[in-house]
PDB file of N, CA and C in Angstrom:
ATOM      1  N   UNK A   1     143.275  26.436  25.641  1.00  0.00           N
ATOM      2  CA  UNK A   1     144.103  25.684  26.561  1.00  0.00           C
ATOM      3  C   UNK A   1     143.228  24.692  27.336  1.00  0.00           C
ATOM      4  N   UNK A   2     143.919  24.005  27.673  1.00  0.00           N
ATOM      5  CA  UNK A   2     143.158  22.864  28.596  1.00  0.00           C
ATOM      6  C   UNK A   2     144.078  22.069  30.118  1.00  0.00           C
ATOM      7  N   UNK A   3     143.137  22.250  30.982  1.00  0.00           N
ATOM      8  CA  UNK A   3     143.740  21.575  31.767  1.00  0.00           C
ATOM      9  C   UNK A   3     143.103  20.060  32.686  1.00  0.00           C
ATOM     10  N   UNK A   4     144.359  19.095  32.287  1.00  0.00           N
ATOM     11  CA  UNK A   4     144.132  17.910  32.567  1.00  0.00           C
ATOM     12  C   UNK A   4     144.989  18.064  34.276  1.00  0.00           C
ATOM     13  N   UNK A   5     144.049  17.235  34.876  1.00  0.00           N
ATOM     14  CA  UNK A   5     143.343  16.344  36.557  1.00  0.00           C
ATOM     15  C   UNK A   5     143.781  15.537  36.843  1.00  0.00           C
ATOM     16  N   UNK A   6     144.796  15.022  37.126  1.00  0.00           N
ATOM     17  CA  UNK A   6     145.037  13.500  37.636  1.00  0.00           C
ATOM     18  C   UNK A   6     145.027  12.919  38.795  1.00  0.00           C
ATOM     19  N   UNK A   7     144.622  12.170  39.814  1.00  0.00           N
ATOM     20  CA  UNK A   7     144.708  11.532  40.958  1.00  0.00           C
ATOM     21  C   UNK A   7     145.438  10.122  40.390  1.00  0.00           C
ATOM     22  N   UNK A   8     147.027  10.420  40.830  1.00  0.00           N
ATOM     23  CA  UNK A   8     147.887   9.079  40.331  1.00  0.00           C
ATOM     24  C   UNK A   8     147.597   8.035  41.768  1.00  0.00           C
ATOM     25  N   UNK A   9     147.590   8.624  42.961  1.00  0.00           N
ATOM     26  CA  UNK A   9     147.539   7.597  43.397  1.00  0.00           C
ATOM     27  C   UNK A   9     146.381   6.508  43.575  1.00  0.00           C
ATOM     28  N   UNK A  10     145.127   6.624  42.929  1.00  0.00           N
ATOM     29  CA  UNK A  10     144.357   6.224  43.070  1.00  0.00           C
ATOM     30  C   UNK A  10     144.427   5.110  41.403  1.00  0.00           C
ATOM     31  N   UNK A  11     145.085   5.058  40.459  1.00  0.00           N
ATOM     32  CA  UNK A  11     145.625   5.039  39.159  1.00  0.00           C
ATOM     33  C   UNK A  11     146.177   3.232  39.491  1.00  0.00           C
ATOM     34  N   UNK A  12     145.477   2.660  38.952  1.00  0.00           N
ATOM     35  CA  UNK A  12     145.444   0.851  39.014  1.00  0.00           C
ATOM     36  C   UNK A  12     146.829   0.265  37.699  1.00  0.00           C
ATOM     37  N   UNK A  13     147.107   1.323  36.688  1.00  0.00           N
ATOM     38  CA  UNK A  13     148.029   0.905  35.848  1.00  0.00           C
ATOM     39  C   UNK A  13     147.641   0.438  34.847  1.00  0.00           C
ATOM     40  N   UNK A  14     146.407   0.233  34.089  1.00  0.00           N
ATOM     41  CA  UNK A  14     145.482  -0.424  33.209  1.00  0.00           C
ATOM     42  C   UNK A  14     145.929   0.010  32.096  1.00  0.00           C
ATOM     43  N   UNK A  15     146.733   1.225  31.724  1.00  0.00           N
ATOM     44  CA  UNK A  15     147.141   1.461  29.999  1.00  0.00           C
ATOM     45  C   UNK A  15     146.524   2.122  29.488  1.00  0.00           C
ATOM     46  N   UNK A  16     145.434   2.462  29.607  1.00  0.00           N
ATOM     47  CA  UNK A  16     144.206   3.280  28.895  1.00  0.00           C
ATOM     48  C   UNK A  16     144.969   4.401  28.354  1.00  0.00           C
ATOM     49  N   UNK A  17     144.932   5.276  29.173  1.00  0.00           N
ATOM     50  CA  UNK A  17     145.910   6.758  28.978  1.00  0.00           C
ATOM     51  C   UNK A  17     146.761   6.514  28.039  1.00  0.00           C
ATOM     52  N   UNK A  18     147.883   6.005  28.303  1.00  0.00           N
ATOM     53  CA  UNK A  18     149.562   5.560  27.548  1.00  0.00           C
ATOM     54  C   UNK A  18     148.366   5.497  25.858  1.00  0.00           C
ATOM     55  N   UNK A  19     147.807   4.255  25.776  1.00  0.00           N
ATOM     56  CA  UNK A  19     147.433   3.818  24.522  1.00  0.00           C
ATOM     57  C   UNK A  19     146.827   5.330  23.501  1.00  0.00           C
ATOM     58  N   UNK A  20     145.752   6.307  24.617  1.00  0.00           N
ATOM     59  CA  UNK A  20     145.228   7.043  23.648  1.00  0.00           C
ATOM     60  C   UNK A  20     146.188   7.840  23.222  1.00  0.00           C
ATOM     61  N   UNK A  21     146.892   8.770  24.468  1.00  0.00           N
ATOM     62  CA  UNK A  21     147.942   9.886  24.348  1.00  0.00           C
ATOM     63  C   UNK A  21     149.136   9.606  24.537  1.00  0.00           C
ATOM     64  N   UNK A  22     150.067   8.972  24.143  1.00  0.00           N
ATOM     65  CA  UNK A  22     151.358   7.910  24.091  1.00  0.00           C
ATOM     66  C   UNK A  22     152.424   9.299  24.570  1.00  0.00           C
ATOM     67  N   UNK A  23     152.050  10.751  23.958  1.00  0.00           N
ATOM     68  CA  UNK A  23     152.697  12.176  23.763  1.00  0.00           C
ATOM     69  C   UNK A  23     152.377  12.500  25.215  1.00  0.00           C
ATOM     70  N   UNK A  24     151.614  12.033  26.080  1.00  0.00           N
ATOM     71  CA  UNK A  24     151.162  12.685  27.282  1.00  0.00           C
ATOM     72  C   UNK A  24     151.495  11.924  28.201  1.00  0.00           C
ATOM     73  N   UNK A  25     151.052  10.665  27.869  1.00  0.00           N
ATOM     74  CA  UNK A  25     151.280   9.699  29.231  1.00  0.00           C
ATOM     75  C   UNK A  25     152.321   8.758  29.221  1.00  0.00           C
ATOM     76  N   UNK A  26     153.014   8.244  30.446  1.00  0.00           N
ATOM     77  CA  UNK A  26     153.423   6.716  30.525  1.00  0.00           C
ATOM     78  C   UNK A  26     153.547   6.042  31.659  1.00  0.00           C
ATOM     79  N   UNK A  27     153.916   4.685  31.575  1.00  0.00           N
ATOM     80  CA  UNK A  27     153.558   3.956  33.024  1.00  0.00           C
ATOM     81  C   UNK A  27     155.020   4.128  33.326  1.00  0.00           C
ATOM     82  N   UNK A  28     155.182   4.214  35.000  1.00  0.00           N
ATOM     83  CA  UNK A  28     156.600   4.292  35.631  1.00  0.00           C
ATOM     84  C   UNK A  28     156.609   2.951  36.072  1.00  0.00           C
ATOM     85  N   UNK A  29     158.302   2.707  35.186  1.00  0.00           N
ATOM     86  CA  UNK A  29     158.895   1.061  35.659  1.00  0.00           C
ATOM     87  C   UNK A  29     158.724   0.706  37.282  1.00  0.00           C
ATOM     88  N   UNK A  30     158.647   1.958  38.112  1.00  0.00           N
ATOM     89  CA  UNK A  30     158.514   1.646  39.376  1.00  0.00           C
ATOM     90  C   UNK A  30     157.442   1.331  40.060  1.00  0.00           C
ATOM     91  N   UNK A  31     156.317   1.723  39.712  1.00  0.00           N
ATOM     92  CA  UNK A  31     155.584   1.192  40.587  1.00  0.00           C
ATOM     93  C   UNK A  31     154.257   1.192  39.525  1.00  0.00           C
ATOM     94  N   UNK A  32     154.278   0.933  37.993  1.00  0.00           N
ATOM     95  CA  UNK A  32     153.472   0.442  37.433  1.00  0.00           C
ATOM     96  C   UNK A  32     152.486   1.572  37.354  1.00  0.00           C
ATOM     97  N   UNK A  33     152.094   2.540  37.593  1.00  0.00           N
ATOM     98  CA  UNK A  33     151.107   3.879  37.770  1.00  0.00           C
ATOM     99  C   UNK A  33     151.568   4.569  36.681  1.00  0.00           C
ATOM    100  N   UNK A  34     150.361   4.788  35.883  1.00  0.00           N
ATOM    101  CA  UNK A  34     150.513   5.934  34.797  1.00  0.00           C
ATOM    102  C   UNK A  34     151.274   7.444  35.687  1.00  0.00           C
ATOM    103  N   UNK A  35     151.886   7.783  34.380  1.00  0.00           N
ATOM    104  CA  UNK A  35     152.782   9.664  35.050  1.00  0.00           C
ATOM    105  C   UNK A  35     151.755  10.424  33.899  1.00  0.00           C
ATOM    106  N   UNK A  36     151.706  11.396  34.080  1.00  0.00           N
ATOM    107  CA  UNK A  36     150.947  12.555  33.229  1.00  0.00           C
ATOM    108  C   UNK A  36     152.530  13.145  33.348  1.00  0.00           C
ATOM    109  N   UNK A  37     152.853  13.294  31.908  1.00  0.00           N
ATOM    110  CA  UNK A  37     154.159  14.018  31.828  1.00  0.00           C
ATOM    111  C   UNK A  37     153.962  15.698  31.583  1.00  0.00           C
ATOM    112  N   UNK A  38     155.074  16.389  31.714  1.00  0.00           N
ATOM    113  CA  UNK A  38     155.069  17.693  32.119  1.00  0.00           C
ATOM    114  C   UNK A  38     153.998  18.492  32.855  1.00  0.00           C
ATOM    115  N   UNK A  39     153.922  17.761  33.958  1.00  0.00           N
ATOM    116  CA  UNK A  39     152.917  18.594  35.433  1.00  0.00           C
ATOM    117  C   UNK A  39     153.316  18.380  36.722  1.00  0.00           C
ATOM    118  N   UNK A  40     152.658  19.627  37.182  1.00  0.00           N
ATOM    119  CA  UNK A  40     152.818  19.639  39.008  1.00  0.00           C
ATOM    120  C   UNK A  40     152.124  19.133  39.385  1.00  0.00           C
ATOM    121  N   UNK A  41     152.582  18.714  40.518  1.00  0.00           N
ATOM    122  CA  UNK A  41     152.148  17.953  41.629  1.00  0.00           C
ATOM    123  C   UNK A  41     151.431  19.303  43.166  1.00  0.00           C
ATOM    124  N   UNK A  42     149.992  19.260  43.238  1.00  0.00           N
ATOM    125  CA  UNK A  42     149.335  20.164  43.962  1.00  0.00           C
ATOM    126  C   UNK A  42     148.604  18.856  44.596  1.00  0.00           C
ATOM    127  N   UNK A  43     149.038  19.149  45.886  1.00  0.00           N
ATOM    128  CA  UNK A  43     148.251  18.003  47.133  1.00  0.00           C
ATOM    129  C   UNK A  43     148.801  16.443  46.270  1.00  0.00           C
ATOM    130  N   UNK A  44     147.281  16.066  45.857  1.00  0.00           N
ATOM    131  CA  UNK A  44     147.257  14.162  45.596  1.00  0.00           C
ATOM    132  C   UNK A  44     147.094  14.858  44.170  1.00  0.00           C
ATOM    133  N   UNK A  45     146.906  15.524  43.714  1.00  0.00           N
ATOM    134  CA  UNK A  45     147.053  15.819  41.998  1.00  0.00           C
ATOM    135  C   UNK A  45     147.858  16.339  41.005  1.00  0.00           C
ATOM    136  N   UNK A  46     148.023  15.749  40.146  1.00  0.00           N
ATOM    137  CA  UNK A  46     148.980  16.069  38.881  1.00  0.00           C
ATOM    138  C   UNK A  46     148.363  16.959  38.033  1.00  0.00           C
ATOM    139  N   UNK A  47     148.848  18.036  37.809  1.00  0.00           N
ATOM    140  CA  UNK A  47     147.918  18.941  36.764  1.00  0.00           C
ATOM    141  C   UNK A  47     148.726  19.199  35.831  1.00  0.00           C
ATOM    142  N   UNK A  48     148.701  19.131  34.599  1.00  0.00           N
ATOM    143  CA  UNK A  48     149.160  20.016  33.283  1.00  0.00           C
ATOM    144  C   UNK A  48     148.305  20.705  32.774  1.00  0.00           C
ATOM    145  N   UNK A  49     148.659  21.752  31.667  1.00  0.00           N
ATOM    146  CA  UNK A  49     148.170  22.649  30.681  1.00  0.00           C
ATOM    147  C   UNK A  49     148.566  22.426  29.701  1.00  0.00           C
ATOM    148  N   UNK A  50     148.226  22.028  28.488  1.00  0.00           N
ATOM    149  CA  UNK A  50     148.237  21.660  27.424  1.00  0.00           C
ATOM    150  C   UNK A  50     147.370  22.039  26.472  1.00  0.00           C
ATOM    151  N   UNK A  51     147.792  22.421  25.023  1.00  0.00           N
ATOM    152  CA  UNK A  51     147.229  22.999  23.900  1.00  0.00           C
ATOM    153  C   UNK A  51     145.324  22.368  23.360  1.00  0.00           C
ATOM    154  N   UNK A  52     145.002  23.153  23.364  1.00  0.00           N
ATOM    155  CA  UNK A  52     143.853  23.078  22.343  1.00  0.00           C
ATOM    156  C   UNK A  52     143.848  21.460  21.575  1.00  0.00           C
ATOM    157  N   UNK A  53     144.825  21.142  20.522  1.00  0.00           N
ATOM    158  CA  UNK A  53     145.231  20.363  19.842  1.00  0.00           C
ATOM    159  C   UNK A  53     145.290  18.840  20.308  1.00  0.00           C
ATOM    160  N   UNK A  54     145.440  18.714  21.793  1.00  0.00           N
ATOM    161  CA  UNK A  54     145.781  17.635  22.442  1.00  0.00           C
ATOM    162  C   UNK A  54     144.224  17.060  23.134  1.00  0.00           C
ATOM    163  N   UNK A  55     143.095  17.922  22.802  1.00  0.00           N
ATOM    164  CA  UNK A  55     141.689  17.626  23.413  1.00  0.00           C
ATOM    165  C   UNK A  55     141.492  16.179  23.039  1.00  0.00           C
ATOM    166  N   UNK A  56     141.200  15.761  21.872  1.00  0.00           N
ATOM    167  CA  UNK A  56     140.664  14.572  21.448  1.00  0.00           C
ATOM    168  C   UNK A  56     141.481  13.024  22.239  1.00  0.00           C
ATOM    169  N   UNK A  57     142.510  12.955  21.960  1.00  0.00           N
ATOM    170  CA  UNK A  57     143.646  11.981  22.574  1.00  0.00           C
ATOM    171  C   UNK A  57     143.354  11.903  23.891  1.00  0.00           C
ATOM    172  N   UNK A  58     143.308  12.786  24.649  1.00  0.00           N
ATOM    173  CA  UNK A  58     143.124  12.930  25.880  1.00  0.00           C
ATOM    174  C   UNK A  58     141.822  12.687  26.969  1.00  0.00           C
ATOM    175  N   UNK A  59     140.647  13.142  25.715  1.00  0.00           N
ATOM    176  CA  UNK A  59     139.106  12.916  26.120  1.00  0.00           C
ATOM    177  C   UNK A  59     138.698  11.364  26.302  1.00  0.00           C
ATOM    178  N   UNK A  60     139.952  10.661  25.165  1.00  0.00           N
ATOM    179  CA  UNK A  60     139.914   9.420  25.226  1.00  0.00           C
ATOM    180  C   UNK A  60     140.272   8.593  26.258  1.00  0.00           C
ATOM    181  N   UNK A  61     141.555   8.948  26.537  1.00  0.00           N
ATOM    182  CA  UNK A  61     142.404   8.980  27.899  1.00  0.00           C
ATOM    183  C   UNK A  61     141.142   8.613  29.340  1.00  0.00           C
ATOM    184  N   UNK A  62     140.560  10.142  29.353  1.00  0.00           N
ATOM    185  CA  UNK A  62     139.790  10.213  30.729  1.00  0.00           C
ATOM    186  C   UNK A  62     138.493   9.174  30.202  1.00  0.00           C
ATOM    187  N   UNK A  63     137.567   9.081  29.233  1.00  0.00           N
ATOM    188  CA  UNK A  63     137.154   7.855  29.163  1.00  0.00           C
ATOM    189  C   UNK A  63     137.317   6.967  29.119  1.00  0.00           C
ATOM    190  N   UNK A  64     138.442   6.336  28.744  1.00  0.00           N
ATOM    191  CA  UNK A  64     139.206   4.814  28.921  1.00  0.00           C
ATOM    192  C   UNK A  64     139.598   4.555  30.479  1.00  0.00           C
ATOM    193  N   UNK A  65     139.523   5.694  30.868  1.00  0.00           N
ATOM    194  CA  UNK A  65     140.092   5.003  32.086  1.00  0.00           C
ATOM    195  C   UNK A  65     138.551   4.573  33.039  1.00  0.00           C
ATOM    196  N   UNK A  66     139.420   3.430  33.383  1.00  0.00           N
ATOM    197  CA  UNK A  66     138.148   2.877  34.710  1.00  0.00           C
ATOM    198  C   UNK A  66     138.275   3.167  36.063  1.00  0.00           C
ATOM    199  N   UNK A  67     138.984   3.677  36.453  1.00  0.00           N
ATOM    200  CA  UNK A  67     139.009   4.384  38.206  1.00  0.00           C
ATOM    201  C   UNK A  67     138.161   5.972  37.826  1.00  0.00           C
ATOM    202  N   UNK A  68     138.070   6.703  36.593  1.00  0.00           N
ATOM    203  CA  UNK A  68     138.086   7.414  36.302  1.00  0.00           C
ATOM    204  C   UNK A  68     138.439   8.757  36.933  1.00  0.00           C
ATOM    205  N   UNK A  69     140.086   8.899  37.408  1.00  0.00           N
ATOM    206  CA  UNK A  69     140.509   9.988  37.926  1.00  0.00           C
ATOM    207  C   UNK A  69     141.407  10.774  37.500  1.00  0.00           C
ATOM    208  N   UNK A  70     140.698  10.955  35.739  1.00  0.00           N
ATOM    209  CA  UNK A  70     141.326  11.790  34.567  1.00  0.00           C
ATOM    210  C   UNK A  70     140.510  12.818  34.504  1.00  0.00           C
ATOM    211  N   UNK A  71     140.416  14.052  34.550  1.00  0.00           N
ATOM    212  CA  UNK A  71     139.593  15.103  34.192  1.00  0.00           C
ATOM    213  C   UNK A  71     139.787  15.752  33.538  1.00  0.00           C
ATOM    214  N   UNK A  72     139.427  16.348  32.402  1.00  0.00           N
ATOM    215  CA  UNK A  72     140.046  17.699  31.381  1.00  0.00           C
ATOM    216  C   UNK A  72     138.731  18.582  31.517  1.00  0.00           C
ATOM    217  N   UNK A  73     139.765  20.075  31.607  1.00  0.00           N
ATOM    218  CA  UNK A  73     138.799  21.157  31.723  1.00  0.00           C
ATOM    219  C   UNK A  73     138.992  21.992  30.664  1.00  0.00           C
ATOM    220  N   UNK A  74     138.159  22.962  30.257  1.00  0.00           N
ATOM    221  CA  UNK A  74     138.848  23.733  29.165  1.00  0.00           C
ATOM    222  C   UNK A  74     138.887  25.768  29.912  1.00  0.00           C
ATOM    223  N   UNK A  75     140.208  25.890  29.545  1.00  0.00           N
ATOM    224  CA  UNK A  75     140.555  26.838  30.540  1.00  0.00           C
ATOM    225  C   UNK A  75     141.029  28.066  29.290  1.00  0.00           C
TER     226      UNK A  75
END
């Protein structure tokens, strides 16, 4: 299992995410900020748990991004 980190509000809208993991991420028509889909919201962070399977897409994700406030842990 793995769990992905997000700080959305700090999240500039750049696409990175959406492009690697299209299954994980997308930008909201509202205010342009990537969503990490299916996660809670704890304080300023978005967390999901997600399969083994989804590592690679995602590793890409937190390196593409340039604010870099994507983290994956392996849990």
């Amino acid at each position: 299992m793995i769990r992905i980190i997000f700080q959305r509000e700090k999240c500039i809208g750049c696409n990175a995410c959406t492009e690697a993991a299209r299954y994980r991420w997308r930008l909201s028509r509202k205010d342009g900020k990537s969503i990490l889909l299916d996660s809670i919201k704890k304080r300023n962070f978005y967390i999901s748990i997600i399969g083994d399977d989804e590592w690679d897409a995602n590793k890409i994700a937190a390196e593409s991004c340039p604010v870099k406030i994507i983290k994956l842990e392996k849990i």
